[in-house]
N, C-alpha and C. Protein backbone atom coordinates (compact mmCIF):
# COMPACT_ATOMS: atom_id res chain seq x y z
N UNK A 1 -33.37 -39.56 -9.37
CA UNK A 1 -34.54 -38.72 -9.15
C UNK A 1 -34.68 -37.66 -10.24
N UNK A 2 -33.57 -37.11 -10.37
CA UNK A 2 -33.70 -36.26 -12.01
C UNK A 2 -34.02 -36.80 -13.37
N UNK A 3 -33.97 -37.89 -13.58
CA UNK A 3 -34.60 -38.25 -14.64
C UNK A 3 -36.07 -38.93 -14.09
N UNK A 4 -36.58 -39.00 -12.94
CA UNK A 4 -37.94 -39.21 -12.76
C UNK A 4 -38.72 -38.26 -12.92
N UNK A 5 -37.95 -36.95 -12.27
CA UNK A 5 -38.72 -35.84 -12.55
C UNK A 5 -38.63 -34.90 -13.92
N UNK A 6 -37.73 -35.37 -15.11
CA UNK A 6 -38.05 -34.85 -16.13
C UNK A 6 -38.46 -35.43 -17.04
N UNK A 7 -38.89 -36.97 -16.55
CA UNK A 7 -40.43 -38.13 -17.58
C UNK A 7 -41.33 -37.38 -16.85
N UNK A 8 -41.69 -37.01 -15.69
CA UNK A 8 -42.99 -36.48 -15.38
C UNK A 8 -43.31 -34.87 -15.40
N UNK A 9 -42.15 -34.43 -15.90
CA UNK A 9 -42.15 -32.92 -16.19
C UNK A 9 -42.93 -33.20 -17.85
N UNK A 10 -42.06 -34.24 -18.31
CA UNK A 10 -42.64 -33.98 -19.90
C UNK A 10 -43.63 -34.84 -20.21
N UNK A 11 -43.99 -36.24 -19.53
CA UNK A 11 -45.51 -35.94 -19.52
C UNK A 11 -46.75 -35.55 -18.80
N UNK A 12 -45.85 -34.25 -17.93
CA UNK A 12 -47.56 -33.28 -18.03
C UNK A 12 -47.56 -31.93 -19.02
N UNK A 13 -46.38 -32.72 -19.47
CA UNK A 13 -45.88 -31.21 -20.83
C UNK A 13 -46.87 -31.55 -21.92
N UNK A 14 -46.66 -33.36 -22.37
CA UNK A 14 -47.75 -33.86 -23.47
C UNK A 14 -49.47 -33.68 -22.86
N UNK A 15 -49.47 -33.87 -21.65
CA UNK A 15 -50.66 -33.93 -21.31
C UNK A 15 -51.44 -32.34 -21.48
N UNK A 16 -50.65 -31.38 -20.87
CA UNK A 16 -51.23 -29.93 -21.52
C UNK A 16 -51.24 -29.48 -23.00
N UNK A 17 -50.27 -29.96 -23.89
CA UNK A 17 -50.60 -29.54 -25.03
C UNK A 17 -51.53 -30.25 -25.77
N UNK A 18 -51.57 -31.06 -25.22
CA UNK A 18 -52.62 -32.55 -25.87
C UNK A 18 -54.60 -31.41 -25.71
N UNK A 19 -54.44 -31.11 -24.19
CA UNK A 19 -55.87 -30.53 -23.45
C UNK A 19 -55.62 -29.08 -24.26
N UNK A 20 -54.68 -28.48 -24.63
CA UNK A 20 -54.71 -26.91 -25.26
C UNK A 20 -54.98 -27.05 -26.70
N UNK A 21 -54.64 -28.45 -27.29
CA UNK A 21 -55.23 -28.46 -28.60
C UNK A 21 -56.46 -28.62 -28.64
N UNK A 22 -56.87 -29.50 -27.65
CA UNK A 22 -58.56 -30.24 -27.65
C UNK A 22 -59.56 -28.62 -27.28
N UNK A 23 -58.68 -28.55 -26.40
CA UNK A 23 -59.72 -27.32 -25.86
C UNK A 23 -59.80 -26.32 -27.13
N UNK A 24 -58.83 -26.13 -28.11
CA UNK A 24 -59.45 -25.18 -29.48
C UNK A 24 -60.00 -26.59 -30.41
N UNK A 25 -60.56 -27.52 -30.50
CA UNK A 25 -61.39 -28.02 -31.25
C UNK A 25 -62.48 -28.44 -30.68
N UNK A 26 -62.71 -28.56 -29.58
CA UNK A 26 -63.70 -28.91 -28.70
C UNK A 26 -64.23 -27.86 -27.56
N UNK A 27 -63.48 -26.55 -26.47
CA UNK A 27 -63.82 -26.06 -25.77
C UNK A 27 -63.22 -26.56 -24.59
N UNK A 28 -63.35 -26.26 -23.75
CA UNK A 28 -63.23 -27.06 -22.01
C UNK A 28 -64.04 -28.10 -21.83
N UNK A 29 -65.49 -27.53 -22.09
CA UNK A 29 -66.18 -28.65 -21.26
C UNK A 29 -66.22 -29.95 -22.55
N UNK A 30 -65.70 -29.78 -23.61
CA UNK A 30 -66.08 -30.57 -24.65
C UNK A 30 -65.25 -31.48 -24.56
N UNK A 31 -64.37 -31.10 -24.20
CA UNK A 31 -63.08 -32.12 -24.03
C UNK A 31 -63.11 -33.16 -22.72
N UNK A 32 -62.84 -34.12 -22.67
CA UNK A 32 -62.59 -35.27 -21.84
C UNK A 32 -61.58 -35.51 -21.39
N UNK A 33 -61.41 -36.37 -20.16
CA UNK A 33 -60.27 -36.85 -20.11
C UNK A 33 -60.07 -37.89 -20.88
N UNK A 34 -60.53 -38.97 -21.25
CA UNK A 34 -60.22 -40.18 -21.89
C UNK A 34 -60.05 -39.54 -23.58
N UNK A 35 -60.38 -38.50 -23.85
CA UNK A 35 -59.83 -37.71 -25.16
C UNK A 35 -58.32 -36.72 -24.99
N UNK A 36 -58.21 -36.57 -23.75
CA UNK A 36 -56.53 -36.10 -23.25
C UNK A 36 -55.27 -37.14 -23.14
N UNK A 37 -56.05 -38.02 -22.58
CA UNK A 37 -54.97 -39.12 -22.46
C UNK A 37 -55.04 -39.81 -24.05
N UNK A 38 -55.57 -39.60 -25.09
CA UNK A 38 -55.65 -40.60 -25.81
C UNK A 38 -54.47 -39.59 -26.84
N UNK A 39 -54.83 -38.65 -26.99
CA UNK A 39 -54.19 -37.47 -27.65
C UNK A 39 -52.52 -37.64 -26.98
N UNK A 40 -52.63 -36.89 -25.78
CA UNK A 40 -50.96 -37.27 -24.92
C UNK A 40 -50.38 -38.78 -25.23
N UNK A 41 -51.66 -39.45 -25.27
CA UNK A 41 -50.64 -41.07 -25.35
C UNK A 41 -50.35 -41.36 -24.17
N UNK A 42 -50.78 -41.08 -22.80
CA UNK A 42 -50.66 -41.84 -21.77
C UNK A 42 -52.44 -42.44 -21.45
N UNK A 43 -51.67 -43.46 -20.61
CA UNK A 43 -52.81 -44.00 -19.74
C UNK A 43 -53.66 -42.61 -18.91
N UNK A 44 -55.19 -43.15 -19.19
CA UNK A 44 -56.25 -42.61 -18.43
C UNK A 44 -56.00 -42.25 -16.77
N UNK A 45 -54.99 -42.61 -16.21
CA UNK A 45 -54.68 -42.36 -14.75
C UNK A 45 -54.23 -41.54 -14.59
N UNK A 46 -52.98 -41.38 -15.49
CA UNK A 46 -51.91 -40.79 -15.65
C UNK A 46 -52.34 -39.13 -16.01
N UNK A 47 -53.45 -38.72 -16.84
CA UNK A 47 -53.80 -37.75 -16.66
C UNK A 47 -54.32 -37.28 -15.57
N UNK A 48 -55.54 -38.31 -14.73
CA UNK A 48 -56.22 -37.66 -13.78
C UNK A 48 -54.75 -37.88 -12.32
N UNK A 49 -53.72 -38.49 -12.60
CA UNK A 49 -52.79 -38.14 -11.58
C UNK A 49 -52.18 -36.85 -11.56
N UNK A 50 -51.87 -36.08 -12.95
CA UNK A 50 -51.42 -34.75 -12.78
C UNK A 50 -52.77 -33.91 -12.70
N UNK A 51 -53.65 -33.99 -13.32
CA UNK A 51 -55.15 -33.24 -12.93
C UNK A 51 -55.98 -33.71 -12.62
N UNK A 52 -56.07 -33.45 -11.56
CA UNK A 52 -57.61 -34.24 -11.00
C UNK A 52 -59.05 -33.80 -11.19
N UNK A 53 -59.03 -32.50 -11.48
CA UNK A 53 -59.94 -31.42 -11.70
C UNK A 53 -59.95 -30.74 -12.52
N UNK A 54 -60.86 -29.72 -13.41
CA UNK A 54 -60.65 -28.67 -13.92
C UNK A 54 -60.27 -27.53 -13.44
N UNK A 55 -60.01 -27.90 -12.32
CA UNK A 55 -59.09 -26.66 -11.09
C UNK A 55 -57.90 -26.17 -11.32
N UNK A 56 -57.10 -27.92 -11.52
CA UNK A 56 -56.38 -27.92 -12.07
C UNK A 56 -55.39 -28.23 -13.50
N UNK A 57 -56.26 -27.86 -14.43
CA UNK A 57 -55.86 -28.41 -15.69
C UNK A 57 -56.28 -26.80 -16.30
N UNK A 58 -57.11 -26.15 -16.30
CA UNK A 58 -57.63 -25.09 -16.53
C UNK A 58 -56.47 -23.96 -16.52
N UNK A 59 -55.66 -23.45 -15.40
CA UNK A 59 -54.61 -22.55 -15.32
C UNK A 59 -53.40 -22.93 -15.70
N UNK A 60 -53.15 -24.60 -16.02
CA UNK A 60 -52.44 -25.15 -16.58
C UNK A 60 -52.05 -25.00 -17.68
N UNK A 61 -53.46 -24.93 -18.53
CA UNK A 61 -53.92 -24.66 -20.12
C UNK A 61 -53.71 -23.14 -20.34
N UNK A 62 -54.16 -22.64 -19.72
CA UNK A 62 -54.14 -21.10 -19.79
C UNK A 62 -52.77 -20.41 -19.74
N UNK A 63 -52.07 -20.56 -18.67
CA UNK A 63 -50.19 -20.34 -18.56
C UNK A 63 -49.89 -20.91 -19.70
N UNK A 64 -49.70 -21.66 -19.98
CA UNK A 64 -49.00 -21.97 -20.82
C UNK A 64 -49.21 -21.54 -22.60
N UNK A 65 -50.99 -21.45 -22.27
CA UNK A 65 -50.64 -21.41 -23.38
C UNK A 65 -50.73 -19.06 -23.77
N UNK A 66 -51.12 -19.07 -22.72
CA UNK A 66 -50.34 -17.18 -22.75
C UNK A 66 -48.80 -16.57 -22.87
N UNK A 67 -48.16 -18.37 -22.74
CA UNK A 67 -46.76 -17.79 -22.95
C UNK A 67 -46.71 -18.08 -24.62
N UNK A 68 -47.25 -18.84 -24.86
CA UNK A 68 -47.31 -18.94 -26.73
C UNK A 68 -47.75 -18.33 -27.46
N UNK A 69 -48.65 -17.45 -26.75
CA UNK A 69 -49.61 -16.44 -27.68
C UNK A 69 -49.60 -15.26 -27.41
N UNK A 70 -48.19 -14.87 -26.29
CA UNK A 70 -47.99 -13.83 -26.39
C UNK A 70 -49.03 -12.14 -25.85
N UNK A 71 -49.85 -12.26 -25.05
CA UNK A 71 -50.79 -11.38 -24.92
C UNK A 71 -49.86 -9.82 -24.75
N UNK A 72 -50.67 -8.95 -25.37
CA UNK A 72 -49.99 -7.57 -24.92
C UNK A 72 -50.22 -6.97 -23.93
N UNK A 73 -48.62 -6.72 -23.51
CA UNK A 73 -48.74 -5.86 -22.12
C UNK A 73 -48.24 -4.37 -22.33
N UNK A 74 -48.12 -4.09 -21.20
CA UNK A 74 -47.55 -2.17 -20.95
C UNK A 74 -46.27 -2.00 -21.63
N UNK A 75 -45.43 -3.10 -22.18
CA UNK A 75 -44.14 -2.79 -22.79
C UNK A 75 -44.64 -2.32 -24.11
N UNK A 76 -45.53 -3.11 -25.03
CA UNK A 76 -45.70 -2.71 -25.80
C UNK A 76 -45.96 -0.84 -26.65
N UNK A 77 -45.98 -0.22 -25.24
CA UNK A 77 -46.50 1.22 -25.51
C UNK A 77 -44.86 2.40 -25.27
N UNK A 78 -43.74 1.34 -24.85
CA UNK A 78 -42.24 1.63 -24.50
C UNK A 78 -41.76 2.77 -25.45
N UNK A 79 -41.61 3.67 -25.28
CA UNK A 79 -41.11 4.78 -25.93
C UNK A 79 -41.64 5.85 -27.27
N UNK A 80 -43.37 5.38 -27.21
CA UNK A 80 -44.46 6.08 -27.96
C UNK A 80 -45.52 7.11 -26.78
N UNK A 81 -44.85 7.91 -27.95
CA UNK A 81 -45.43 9.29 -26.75
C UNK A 81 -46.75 9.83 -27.11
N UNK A 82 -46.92 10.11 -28.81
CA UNK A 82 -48.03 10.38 -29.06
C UNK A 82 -49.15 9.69 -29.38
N UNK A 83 -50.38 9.90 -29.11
CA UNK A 83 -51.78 9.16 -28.97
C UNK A 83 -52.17 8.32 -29.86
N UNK A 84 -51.85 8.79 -31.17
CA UNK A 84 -52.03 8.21 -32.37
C UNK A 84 -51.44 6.47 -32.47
N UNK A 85 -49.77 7.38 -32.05
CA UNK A 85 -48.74 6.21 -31.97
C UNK A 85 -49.11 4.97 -31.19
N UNK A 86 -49.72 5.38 -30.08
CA UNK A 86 -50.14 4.62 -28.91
C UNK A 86 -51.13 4.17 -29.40
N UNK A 87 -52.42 4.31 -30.00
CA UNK A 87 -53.57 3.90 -30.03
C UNK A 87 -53.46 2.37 -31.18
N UNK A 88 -52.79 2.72 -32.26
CA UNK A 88 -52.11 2.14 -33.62
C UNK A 88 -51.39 1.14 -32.67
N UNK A 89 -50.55 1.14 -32.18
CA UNK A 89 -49.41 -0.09 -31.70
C UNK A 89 -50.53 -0.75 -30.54
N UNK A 90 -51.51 -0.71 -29.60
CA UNK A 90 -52.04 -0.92 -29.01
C UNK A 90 -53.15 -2.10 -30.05
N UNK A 91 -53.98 -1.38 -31.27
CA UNK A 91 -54.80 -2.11 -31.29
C UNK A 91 -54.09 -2.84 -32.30
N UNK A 92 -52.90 -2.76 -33.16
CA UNK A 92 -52.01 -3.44 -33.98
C UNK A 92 -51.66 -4.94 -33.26
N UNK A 93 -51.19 -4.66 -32.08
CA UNK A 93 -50.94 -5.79 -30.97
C UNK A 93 -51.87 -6.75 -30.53
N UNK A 94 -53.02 -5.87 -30.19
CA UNK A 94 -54.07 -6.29 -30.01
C UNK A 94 -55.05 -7.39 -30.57
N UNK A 95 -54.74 -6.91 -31.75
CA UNK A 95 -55.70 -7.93 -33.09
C UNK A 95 -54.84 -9.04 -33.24
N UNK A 96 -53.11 -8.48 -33.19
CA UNK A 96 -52.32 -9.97 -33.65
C UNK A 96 -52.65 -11.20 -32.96
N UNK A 97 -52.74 -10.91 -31.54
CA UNK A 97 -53.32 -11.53 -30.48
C UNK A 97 -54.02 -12.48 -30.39
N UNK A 98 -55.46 -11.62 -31.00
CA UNK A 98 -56.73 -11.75 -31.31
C UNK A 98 -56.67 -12.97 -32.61
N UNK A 99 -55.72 -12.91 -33.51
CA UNK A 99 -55.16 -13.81 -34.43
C UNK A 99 -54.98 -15.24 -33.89
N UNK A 100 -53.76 -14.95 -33.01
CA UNK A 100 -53.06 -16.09 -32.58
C UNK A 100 -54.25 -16.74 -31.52
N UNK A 101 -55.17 -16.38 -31.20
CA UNK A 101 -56.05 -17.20 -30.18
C UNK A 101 -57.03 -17.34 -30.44
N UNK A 102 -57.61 -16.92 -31.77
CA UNK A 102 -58.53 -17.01 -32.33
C UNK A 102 -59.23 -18.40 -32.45
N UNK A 103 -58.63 -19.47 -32.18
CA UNK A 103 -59.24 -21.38 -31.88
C UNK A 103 -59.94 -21.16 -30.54
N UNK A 104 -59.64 -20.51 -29.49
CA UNK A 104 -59.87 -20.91 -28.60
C UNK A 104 -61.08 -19.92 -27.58
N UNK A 105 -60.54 -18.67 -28.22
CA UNK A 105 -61.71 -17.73 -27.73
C UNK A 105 -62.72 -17.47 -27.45
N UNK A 106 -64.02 -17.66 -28.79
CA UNK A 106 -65.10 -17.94 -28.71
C UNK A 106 -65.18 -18.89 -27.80
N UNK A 107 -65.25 -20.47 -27.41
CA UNK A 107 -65.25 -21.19 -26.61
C UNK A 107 -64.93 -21.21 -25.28
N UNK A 108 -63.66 -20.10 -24.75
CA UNK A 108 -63.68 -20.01 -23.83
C UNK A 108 -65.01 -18.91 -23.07
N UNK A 109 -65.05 -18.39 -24.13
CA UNK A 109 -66.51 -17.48 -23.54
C UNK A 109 -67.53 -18.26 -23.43
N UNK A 110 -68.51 -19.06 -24.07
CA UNK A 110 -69.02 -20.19 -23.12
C UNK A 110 -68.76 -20.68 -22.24
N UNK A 111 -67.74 -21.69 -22.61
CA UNK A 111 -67.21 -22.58 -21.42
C UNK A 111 -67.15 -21.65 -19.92
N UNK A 112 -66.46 -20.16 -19.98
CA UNK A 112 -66.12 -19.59 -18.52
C UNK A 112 -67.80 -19.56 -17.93
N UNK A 113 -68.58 -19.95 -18.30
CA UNK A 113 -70.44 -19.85 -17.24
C UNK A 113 -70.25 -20.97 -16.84
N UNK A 114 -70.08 -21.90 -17.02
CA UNK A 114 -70.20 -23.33 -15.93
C UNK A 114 -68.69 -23.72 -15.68
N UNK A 115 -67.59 -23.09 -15.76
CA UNK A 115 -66.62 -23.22 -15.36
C UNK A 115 -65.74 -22.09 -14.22
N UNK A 116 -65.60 -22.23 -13.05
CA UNK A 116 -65.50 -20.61 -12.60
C UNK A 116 -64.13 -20.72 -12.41
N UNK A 117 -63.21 -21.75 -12.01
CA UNK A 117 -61.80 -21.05 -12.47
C UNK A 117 -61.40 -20.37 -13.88
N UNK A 118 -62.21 -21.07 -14.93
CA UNK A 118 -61.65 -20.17 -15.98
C UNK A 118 -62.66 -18.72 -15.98
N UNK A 119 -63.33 -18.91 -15.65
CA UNK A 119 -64.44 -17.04 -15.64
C UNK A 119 -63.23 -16.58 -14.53
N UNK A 120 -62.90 -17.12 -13.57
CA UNK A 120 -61.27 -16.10 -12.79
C UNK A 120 -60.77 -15.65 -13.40
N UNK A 121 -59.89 -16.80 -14.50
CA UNK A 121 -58.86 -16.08 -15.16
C UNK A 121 -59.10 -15.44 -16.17
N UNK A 122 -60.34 -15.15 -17.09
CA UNK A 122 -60.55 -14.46 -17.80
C UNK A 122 -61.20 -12.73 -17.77
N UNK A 123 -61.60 -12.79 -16.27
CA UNK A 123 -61.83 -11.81 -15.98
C UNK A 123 -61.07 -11.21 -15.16
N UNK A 124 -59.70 -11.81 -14.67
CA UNK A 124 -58.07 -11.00 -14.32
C UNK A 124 -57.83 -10.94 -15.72
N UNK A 125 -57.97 -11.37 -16.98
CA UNK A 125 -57.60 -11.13 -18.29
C UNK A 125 -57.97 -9.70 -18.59
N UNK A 126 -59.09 -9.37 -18.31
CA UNK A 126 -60.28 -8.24 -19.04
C UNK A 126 -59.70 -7.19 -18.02
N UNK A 127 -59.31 -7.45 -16.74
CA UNK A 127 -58.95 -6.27 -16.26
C UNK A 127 -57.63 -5.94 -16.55
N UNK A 128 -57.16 -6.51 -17.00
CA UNK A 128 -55.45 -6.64 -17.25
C UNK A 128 -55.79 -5.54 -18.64
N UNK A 129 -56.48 -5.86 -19.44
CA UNK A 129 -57.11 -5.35 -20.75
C UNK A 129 -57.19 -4.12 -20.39
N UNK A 130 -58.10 -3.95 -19.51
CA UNK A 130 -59.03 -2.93 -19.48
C UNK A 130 -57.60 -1.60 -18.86
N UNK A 131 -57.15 -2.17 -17.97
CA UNK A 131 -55.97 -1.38 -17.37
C UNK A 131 -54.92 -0.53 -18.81
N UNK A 132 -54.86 -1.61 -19.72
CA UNK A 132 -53.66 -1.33 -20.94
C UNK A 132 -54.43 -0.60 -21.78
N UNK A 133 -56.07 -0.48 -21.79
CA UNK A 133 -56.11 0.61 -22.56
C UNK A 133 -56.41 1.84 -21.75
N UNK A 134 -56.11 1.61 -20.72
CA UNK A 134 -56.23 3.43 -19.57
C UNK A 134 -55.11 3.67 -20.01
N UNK A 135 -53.74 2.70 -19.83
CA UNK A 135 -52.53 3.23 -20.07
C UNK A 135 -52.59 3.65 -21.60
N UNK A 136 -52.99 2.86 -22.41
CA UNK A 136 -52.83 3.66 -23.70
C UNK A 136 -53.34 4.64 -24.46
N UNK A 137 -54.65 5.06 -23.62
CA UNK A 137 -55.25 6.35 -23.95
C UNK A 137 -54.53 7.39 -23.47
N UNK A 138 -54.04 6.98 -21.93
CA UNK A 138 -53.11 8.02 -21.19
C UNK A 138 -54.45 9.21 -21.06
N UNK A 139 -53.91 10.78 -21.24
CA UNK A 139 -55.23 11.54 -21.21
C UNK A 139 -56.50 11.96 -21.58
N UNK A 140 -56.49 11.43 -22.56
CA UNK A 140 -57.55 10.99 -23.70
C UNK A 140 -58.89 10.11 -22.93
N UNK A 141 -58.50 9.17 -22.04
CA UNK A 141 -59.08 8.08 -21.40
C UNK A 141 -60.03 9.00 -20.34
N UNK A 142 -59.70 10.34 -20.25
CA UNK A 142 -60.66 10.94 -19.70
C UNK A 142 -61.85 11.63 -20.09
N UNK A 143 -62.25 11.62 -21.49
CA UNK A 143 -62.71 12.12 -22.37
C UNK A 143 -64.10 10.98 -21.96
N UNK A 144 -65.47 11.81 -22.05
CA UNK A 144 -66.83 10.91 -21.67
C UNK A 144 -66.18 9.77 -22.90
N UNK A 145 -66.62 8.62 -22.07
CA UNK A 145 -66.72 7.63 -22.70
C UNK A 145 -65.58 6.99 -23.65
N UNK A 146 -64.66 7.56 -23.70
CA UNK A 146 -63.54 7.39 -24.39
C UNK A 146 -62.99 5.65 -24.07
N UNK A 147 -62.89 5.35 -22.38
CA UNK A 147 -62.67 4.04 -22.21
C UNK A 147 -63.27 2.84 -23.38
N UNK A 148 -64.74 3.33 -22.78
CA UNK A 148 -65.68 2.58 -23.09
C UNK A 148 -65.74 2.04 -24.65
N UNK A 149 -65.27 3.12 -25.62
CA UNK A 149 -65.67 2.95 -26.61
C UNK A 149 -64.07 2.54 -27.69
N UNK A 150 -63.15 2.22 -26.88
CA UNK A 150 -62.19 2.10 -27.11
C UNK A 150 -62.40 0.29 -26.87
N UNK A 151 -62.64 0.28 -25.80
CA UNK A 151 -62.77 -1.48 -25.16
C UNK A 151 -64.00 -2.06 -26.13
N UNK A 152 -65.50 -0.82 -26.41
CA UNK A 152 -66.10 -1.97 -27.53
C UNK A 152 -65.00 -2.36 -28.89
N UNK A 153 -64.39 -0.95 -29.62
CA UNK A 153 -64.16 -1.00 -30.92
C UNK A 153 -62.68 -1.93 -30.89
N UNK A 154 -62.45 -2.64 -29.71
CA UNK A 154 -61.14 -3.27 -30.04
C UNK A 154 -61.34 -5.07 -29.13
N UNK A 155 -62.86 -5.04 -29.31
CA UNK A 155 -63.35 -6.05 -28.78
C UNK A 155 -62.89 -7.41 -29.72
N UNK A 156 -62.80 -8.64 -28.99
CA UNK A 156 -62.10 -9.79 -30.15
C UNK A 156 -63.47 -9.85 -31.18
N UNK A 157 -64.75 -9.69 -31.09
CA UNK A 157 -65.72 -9.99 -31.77
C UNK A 157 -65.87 -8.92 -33.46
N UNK A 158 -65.44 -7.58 -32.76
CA UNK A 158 -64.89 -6.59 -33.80
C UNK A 158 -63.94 -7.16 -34.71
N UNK A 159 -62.88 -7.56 -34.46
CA UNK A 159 -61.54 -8.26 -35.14
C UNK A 159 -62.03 -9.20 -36.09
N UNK A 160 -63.04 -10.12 -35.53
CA UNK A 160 -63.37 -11.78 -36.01
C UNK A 160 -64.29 -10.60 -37.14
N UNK A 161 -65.17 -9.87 -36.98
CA UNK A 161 -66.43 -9.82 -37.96
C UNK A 161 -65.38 -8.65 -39.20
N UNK A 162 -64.42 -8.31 -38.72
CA UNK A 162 -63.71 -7.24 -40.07
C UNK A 162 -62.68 -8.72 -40.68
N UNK A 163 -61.98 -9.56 -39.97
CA UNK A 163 -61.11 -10.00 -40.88
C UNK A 163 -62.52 -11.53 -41.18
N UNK A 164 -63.18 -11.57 -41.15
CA UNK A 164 -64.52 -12.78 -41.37
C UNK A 164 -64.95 -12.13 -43.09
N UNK A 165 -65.32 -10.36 -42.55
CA UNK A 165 -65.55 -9.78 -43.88
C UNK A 165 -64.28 -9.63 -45.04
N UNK A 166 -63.10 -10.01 -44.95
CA UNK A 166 -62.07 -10.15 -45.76
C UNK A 166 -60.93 -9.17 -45.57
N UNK A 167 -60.99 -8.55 -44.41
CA UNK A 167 -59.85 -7.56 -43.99
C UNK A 167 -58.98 -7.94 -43.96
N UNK A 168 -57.51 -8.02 -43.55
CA UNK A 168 -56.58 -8.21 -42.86
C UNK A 168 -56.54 -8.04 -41.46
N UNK A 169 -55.93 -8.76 -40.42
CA UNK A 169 -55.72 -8.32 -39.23
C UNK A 169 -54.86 -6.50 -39.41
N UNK A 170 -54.19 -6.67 -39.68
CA UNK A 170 -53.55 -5.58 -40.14
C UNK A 170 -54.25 -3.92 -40.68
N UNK A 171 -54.81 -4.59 -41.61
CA UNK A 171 -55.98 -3.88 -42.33
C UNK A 171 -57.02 -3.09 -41.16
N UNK A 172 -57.42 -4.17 -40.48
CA UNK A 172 -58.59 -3.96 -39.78
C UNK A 172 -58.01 -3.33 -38.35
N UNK A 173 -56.72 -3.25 -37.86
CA UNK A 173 -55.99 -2.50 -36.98
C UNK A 173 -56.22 -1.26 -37.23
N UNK A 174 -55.61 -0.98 -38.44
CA UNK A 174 -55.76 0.35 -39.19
C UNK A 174 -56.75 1.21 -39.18
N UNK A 175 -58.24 0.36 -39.63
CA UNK A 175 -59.18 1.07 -39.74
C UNK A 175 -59.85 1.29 -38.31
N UNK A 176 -59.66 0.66 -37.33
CA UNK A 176 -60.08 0.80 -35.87
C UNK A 176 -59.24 1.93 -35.13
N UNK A 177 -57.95 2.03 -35.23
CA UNK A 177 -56.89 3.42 -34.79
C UNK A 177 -57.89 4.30 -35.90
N UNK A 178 -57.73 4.49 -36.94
CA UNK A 178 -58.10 5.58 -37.72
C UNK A 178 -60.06 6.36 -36.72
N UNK A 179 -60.34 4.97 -37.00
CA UNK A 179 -61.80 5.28 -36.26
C UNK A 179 -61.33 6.39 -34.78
N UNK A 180 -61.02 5.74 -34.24
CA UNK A 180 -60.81 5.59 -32.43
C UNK A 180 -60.50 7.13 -32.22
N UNK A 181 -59.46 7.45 -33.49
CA UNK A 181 -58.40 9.00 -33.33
C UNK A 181 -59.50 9.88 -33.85
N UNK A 182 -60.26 9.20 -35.25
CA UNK A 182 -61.08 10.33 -35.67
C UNK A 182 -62.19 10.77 -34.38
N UNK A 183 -62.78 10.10 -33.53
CA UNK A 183 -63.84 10.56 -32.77
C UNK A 183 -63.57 11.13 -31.67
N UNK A 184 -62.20 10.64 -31.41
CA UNK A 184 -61.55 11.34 -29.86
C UNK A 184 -60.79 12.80 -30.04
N UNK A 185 -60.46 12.84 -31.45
CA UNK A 185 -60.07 14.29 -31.86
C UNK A 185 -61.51 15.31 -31.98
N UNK A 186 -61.88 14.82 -32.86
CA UNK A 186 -63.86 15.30 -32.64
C UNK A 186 -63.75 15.22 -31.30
N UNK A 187 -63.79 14.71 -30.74
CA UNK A 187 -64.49 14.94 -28.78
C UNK A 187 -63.58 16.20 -28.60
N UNK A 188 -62.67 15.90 -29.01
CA UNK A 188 -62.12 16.93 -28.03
C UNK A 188 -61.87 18.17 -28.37
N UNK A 189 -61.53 18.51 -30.34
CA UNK A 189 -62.32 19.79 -30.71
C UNK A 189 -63.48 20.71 -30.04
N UNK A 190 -64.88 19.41 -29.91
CA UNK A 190 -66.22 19.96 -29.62
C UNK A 190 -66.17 20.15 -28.29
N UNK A 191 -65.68 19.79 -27.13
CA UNK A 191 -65.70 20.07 -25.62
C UNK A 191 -65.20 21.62 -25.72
């Protein structure tokens, strides 16, 4: 029984990386099954026996592939006290991110309107987001609008149009902390 269950551990291992590649050249809905199984190399059954649905192939794709790409969490902010520090390692993290998932992003923002398990998990994503930059403004985050304008200027679409214009991820970290500190120090001079 242990070696039955680790041929069918590893092919729904081929079968998800097979659907996590397709899905960054194609999207969700672009992708097929008879283009999953052909990719994995199993029979057409054999996929719809481990997924029958996009119910289940969708959080499949997604776990797994958030453990590869690493998303930033609350550790990342571990023993940075000042705002600056915090804001810099936040959107530094942020963009790398924004790097590493950059195949699949745009597309999943389509795809999540006619797909609603993935609009779930992407919008437990955005709040997960939205939470790590309260934590990383810390008091600052109370400042009018400070959230807000922290979540546009570190938006993935920001990232794509500075490193599209020839930035660096890196580069373009830089100049978004530099932004973020210059206007929230201004705010809070002028209050």
């Amino acid at each position: 029984m242990t070696r039955r269950a680790a041929a069918n551990a590893e092919t729904r291992r081929r079968i998800v990386d097979a659907a996590i590649a397709l899905h960054a050249q194609k999207g969700v809905l672009g992708t097929s099954w008879p283009d999953i199984a052909k990719r994995a190399d199993v029979a057409l059954g054999t996929v719809y026996r481990h997924f029958p649905s996009l119910d289940q192939l969708v959080p499949a794709c997604t776990s797994e592939n958030a453990l590869r790409t690493k998303p930033p969490g609350p550790s990342i902010l571990v023993g940075l006290t000042r705002p600056q520090e915090r804001i810099g390692q936040f959107v530094q993290e942020l963009f790398a991110f924004y790097g590493r998932t950059a195949p699949w992003t745009p597309r999943a923002g389509i795809d999540r309107h006619e797909i609603p398990v993935l609009d779930s998990i992407l919008s437990r994503r955005e709040a997960a987001l939205k939470a790590l930059v309260e934590e990383t403004l810390g008091p600052l985050r109370r400042r009018r609008h400070a959230l807000e304008a922290a979540l546009a200027l570190t938006d993935f679409g920001v990232w794509r149009s500075l490193t599209h214009s020839g930035l660096s991820t890196e580069a373009a970290a830089r100049l978004i902390t530099e932004m973020l500190m210059t206007w929230l120090t201004r705010r809070s001079a002028t209050r």
